[in-house]
N, C-alpha and C. Protein backbone atom coordinates (compact mmCIF):
# COMPACT_ATOMS: atom_id res chain seq x y z
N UNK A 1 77.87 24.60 32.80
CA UNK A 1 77.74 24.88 31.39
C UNK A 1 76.26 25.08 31.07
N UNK A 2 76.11 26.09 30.55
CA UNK A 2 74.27 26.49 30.07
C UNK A 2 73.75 25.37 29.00
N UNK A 3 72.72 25.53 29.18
CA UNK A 3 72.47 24.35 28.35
C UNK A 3 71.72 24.87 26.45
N UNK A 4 72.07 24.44 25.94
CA UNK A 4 72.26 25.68 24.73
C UNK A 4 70.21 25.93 24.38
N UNK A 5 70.34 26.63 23.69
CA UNK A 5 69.12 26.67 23.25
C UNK A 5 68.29 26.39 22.10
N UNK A 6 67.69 25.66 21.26
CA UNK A 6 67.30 24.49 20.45
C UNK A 6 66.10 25.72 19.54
N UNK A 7 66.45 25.56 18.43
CA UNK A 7 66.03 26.47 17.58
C UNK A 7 65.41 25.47 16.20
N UNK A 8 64.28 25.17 15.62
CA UNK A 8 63.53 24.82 14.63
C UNK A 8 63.42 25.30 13.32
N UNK A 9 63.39 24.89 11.94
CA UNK A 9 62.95 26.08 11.27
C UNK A 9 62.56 24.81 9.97
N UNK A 10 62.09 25.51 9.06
CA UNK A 10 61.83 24.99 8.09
C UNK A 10 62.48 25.07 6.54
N UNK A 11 62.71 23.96 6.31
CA UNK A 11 63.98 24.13 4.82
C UNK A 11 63.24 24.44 3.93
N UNK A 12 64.37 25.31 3.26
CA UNK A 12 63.25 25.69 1.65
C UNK A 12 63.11 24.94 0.87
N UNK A 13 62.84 25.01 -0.44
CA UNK A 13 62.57 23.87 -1.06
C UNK A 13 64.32 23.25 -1.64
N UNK A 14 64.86 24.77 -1.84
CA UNK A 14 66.12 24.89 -2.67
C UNK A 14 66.90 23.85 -1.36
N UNK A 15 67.08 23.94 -0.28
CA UNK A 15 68.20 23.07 0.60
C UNK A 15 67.56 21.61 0.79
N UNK A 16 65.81 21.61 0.69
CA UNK A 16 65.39 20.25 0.29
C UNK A 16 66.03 19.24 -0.78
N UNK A 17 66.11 19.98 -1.88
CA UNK A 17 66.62 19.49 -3.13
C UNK A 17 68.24 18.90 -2.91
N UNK A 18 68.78 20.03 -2.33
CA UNK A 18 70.49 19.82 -2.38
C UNK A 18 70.81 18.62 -1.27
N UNK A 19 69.66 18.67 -0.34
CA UNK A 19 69.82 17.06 0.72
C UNK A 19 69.34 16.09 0.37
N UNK A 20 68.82 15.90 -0.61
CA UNK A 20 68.33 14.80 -2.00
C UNK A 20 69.80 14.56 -2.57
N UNK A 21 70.00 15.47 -3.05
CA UNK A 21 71.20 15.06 -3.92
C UNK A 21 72.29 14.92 -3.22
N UNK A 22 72.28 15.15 -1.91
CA UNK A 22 73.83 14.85 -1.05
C UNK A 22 74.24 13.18 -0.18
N UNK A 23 73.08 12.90 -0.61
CA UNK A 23 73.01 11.51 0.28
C UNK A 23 72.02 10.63 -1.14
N UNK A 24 72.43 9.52 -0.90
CA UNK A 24 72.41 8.09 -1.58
C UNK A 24 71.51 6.65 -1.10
N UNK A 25 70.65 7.04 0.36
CA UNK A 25 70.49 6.17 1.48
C UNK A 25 69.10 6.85 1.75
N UNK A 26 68.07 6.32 1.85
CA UNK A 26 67.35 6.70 2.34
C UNK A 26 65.96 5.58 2.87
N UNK A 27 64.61 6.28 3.73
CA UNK A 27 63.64 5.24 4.53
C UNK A 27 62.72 5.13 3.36
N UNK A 28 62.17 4.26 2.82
CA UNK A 28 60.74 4.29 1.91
C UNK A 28 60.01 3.88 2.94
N UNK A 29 58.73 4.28 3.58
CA UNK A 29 57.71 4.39 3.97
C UNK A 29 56.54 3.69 3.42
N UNK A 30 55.69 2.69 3.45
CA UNK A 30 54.30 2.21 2.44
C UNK A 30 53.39 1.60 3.78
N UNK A 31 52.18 1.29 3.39
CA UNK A 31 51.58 0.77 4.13
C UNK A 31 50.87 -0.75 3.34
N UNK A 32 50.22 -1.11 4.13
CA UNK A 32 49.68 -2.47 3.77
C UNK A 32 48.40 -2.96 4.97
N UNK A 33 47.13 -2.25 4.51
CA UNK A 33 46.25 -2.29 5.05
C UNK A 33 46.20 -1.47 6.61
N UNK A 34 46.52 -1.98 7.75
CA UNK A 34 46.68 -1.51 9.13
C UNK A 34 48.15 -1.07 9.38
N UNK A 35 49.12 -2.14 8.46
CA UNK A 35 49.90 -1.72 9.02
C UNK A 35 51.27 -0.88 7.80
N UNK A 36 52.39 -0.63 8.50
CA UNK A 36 52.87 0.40 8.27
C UNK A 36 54.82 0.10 8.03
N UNK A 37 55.22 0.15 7.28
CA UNK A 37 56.51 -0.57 6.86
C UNK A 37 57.41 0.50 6.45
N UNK A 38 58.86 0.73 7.12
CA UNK A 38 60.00 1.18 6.65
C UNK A 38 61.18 0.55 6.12
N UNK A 39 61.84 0.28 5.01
CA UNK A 39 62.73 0.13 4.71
C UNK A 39 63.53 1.15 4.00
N UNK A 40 65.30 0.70 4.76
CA UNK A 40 65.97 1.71 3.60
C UNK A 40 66.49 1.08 2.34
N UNK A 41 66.97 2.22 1.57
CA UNK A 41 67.05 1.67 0.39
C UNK A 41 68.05 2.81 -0.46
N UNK A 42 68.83 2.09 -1.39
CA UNK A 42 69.69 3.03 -2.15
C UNK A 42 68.82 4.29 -2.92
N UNK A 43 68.95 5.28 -3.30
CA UNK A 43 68.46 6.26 -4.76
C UNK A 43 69.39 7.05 -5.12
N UNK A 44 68.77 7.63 -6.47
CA UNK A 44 68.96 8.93 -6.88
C UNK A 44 68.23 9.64 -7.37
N UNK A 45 68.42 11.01 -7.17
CA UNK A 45 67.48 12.16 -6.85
C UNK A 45 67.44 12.79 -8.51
N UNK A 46 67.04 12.53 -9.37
CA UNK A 46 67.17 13.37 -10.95
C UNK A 46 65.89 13.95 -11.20
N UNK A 47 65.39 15.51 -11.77
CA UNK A 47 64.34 15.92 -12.57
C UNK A 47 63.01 15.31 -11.63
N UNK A 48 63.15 15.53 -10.36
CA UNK A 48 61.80 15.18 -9.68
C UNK A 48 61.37 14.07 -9.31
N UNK A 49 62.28 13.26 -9.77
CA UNK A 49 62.18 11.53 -9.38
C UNK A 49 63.26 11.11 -8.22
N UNK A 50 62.83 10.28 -7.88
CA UNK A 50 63.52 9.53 -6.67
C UNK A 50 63.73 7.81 -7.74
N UNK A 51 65.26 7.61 -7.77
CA UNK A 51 65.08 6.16 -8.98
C UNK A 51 65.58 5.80 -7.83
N UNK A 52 65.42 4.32 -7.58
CA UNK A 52 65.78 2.95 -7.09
C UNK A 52 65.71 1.22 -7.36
N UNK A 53 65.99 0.92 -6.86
CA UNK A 53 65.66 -0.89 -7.50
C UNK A 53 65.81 -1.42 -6.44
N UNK A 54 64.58 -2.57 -6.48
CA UNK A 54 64.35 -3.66 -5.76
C UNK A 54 64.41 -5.02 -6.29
N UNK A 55 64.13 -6.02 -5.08
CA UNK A 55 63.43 -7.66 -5.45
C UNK A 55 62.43 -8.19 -5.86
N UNK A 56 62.27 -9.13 -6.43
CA UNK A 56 60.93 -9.34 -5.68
C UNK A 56 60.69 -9.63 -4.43
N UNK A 57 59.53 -9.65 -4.30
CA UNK A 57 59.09 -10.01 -2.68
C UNK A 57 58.00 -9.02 -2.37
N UNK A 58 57.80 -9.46 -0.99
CA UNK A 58 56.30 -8.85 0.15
C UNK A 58 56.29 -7.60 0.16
N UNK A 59 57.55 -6.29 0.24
CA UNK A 59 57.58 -5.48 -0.27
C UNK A 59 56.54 -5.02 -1.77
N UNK A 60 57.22 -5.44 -3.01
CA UNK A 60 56.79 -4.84 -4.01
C UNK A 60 55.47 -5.63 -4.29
N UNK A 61 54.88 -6.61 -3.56
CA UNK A 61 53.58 -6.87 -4.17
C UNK A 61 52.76 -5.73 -3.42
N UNK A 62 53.08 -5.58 -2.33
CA UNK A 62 52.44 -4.49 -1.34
C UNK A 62 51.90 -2.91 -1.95
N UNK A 63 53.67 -2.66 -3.02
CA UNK A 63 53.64 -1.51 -4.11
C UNK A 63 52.49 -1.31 -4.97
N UNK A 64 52.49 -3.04 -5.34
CA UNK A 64 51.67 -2.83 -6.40
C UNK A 64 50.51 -2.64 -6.48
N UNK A 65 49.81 -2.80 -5.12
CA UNK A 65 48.30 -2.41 -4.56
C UNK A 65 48.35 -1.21 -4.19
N UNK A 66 49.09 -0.13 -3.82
CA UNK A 66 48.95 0.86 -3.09
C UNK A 66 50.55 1.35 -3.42
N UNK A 67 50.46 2.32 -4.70
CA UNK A 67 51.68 2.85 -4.56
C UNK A 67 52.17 4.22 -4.18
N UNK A 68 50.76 4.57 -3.28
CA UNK A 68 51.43 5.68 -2.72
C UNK A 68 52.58 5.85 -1.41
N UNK A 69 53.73 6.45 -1.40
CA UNK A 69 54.53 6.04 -0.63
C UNK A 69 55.12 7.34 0.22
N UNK A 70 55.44 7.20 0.82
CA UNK A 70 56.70 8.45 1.65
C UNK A 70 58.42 8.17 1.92
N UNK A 71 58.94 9.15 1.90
CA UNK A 71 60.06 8.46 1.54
C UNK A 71 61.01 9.78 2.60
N UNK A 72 61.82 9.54 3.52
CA UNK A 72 62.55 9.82 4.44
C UNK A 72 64.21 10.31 4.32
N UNK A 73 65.01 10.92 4.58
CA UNK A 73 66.41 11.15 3.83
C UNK A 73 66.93 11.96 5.23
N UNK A 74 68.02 11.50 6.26
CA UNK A 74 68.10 12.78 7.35
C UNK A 74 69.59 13.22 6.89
N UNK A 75 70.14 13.72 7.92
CA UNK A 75 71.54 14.51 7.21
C UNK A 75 71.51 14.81 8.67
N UNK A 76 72.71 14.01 10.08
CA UNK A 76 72.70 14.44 11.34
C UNK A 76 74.13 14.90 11.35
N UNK A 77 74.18 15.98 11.90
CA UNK A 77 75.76 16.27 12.59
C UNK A 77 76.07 16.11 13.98
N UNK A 78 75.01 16.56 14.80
CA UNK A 78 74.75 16.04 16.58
C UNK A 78 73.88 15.77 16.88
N UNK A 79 73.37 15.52 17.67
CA UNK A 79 71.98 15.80 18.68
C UNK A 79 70.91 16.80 18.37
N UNK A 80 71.28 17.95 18.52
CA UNK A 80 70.75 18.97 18.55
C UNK A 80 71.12 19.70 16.92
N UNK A 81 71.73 19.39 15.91
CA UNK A 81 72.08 19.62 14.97
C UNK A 81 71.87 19.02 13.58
N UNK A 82 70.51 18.71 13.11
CA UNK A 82 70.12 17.85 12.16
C UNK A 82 69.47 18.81 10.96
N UNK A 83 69.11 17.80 9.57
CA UNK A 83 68.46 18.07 8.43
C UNK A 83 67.44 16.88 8.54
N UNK A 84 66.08 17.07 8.03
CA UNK A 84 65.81 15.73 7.50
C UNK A 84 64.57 16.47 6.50
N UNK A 85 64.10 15.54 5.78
CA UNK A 85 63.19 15.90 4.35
C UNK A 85 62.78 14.52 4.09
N UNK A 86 61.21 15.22 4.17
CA UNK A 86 60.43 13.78 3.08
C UNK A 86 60.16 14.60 1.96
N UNK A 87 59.56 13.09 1.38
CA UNK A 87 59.02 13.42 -0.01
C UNK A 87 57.76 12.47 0.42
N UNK A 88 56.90 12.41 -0.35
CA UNK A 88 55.47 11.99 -0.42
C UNK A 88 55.23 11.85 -2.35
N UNK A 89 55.00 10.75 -2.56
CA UNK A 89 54.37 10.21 -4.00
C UNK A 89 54.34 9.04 -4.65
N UNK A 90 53.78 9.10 -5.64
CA UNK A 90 53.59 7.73 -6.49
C UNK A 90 54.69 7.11 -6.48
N UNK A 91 54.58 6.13 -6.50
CA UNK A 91 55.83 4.61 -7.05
C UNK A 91 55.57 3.96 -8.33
N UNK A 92 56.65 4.04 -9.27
CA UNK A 92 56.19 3.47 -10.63
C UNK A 92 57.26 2.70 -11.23
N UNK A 93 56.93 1.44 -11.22
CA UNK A 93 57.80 0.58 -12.08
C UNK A 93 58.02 0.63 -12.99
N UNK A 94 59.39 0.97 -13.39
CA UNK A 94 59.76 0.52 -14.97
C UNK A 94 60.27 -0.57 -15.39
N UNK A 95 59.61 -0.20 -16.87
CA UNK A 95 59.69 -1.56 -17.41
C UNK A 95 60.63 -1.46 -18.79
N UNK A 96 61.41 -2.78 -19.06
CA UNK A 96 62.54 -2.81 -19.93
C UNK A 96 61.53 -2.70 -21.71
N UNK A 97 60.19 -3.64 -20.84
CA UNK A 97 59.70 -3.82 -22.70
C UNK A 97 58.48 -2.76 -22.87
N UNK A 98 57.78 -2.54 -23.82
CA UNK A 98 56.30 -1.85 -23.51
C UNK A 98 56.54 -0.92 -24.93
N UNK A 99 55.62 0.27 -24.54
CA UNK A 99 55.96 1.27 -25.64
C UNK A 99 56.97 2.19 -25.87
N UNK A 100 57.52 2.16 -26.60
CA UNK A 100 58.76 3.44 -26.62
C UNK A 100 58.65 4.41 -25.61
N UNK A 101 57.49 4.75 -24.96
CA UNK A 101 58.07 5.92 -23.83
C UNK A 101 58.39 4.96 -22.89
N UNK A 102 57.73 3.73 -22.20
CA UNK A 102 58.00 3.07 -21.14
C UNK A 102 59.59 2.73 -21.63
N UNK A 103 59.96 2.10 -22.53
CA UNK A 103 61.39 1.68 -22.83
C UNK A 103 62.42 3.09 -22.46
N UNK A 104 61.95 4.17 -22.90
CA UNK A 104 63.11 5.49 -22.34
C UNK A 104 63.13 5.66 -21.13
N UNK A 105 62.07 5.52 -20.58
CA UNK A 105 61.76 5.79 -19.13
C UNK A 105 62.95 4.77 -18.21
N UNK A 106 62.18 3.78 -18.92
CA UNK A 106 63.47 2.44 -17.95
C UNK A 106 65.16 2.93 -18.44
N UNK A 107 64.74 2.67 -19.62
CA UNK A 107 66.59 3.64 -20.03
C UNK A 107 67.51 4.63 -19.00
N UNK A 108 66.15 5.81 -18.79
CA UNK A 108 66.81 7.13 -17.89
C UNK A 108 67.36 6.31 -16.52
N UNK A 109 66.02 5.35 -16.07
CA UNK A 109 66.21 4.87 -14.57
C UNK A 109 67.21 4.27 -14.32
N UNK A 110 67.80 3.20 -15.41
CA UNK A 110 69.29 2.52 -15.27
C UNK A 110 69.99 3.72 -15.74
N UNK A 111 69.86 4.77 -16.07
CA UNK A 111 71.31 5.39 -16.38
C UNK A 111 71.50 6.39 -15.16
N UNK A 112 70.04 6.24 -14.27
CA UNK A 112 70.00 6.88 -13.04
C UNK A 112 71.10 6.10 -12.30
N UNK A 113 70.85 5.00 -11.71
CA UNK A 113 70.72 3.95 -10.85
C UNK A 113 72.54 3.90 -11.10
N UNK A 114 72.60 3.85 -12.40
CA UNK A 114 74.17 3.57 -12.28
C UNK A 114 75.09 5.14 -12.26
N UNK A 115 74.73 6.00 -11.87
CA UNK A 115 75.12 7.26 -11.39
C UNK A 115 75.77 6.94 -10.19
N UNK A 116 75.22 5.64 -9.20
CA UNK A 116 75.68 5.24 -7.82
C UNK A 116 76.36 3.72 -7.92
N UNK A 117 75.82 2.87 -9.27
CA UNK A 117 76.26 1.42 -9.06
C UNK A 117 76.58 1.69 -10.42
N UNK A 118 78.13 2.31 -11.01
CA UNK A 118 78.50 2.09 -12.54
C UNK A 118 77.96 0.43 -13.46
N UNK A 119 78.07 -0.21 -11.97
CA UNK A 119 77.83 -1.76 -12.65
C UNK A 119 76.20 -2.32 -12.51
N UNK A 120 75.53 -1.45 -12.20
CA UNK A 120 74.28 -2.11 -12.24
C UNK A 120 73.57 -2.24 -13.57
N UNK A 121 72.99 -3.34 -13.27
CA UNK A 121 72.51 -4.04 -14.70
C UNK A 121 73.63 -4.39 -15.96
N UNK A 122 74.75 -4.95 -15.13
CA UNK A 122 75.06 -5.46 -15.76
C UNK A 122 75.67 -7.10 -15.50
N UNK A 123 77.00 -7.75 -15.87
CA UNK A 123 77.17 -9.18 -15.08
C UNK A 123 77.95 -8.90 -14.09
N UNK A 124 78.43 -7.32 -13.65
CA UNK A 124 79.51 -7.27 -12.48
C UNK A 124 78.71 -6.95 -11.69
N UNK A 125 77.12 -6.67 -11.81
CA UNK A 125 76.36 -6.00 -10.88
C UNK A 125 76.47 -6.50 -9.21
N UNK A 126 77.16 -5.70 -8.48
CA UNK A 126 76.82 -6.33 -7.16
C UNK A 126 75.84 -7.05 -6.28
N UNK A 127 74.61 -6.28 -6.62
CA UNK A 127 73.08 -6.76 -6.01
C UNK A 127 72.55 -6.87 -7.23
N UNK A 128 72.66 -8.28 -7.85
CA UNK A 128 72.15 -8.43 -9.30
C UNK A 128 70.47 -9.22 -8.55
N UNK A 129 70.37 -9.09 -7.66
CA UNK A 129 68.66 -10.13 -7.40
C UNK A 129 68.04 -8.56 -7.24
N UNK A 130 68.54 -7.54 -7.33
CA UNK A 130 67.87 -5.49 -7.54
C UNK A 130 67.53 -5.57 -8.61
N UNK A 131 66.89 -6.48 -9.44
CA UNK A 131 66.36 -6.20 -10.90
C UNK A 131 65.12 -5.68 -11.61
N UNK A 132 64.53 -4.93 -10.26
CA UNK A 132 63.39 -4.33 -10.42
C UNK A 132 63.40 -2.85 -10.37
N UNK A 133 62.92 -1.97 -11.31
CA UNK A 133 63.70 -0.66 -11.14
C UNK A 133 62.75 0.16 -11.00
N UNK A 134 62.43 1.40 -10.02
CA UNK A 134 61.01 2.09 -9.86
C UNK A 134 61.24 3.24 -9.69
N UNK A 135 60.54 4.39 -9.73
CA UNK A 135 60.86 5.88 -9.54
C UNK A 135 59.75 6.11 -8.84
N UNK A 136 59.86 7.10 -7.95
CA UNK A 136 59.10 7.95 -7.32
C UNK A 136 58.66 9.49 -7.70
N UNK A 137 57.30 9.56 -8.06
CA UNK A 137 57.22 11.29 -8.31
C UNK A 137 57.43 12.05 -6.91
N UNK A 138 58.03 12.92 -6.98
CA UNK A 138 58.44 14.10 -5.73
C UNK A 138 57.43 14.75 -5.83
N UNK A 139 55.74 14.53 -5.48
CA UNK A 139 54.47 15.53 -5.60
C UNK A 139 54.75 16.28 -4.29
N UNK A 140 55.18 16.09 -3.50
CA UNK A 140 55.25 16.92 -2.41
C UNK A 140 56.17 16.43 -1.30
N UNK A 141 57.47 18.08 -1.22
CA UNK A 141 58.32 17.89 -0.64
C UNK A 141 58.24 18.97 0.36
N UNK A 142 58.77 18.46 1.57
CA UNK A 142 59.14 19.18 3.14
C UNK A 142 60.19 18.82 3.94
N UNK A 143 60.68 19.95 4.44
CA UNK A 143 62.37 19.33 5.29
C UNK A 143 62.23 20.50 6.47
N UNK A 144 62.83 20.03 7.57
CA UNK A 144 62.68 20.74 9.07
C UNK A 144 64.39 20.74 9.27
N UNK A 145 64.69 21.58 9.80
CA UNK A 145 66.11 20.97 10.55
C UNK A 145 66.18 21.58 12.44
N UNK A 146 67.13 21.74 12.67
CA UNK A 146 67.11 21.39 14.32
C UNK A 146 68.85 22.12 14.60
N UNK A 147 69.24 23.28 14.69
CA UNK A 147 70.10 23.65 15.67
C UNK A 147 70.02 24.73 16.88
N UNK A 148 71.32 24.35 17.70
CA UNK A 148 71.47 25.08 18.69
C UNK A 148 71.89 26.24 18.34
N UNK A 149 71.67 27.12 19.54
CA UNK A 149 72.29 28.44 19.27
C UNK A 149 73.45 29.03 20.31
């Protein structure tokens, strides 16, 4: 059997976007001085933002010094048959109290967030210790994929 031949290319922005919005799961990327940290984590992809929610903890104090982040999303069918796309940008906490734009802002993010968890933020919430809610600006997006021919 020949062994097939492995072909590269680069996603546009338009199939970037639609593998944002097809998956729910993705790597956040941050650093913390030398070193270098992946976790995954739930989102959703709305108007250029990446929304999610966290804990507290070693994570988000890390955020809060350095919130520039990268953020990872793949889409595999085989081996030789993949999608994947980062994004690269700010991390910004929202907040429930503050000035009327910060209060809409947090508004959009829970009405993001529960696009995937109908019950988040509320008392059925499943991962009710996720009470921290943050968006990511999408300043710069890139996606590669990988089939045979």
């Amino acid at each position: 059997m020949p062994t097939p031949t492995l072909a590269f290319r680069e996603l546009t922005h338009e199939e970037c976007i639609a593998l944002l919005d097809r998956h729910q799961v993705g790597r956040l990327a941050f650093t913390q001085r030398e070193r270098l940290d992946i976790e995954p984590i739930h989102y959703v992809h709305l108007d250029g933002w990446l929304y999610g929610r966290t804990q507290p903890g070693t994570k988000l104090e890390v955020l809060l010094h350095n919130r520039w982040v990268a953020f990872e999303v793949d889409e595999v069918d085989a081996l030789f048959d993949w999608r994947s796309v980062v994004v690269r940008g700010g991390l910004y906490l929202l907040r429930a109290e503050g000035s009327e734009v910060e209060r809409e802002r947090y508004a959009q993010g829970v009405a993001a967030v529960r696009r995937l968890i109908p019950e988040a933020f509320t008392p059925d919430d499943p991962t009710p210790e996720r009470a921290i809610l943050f968006r990511i600006h999408v300043d710069e997006l890139s996606g590669r994929a990988a089939t045979t021919r």
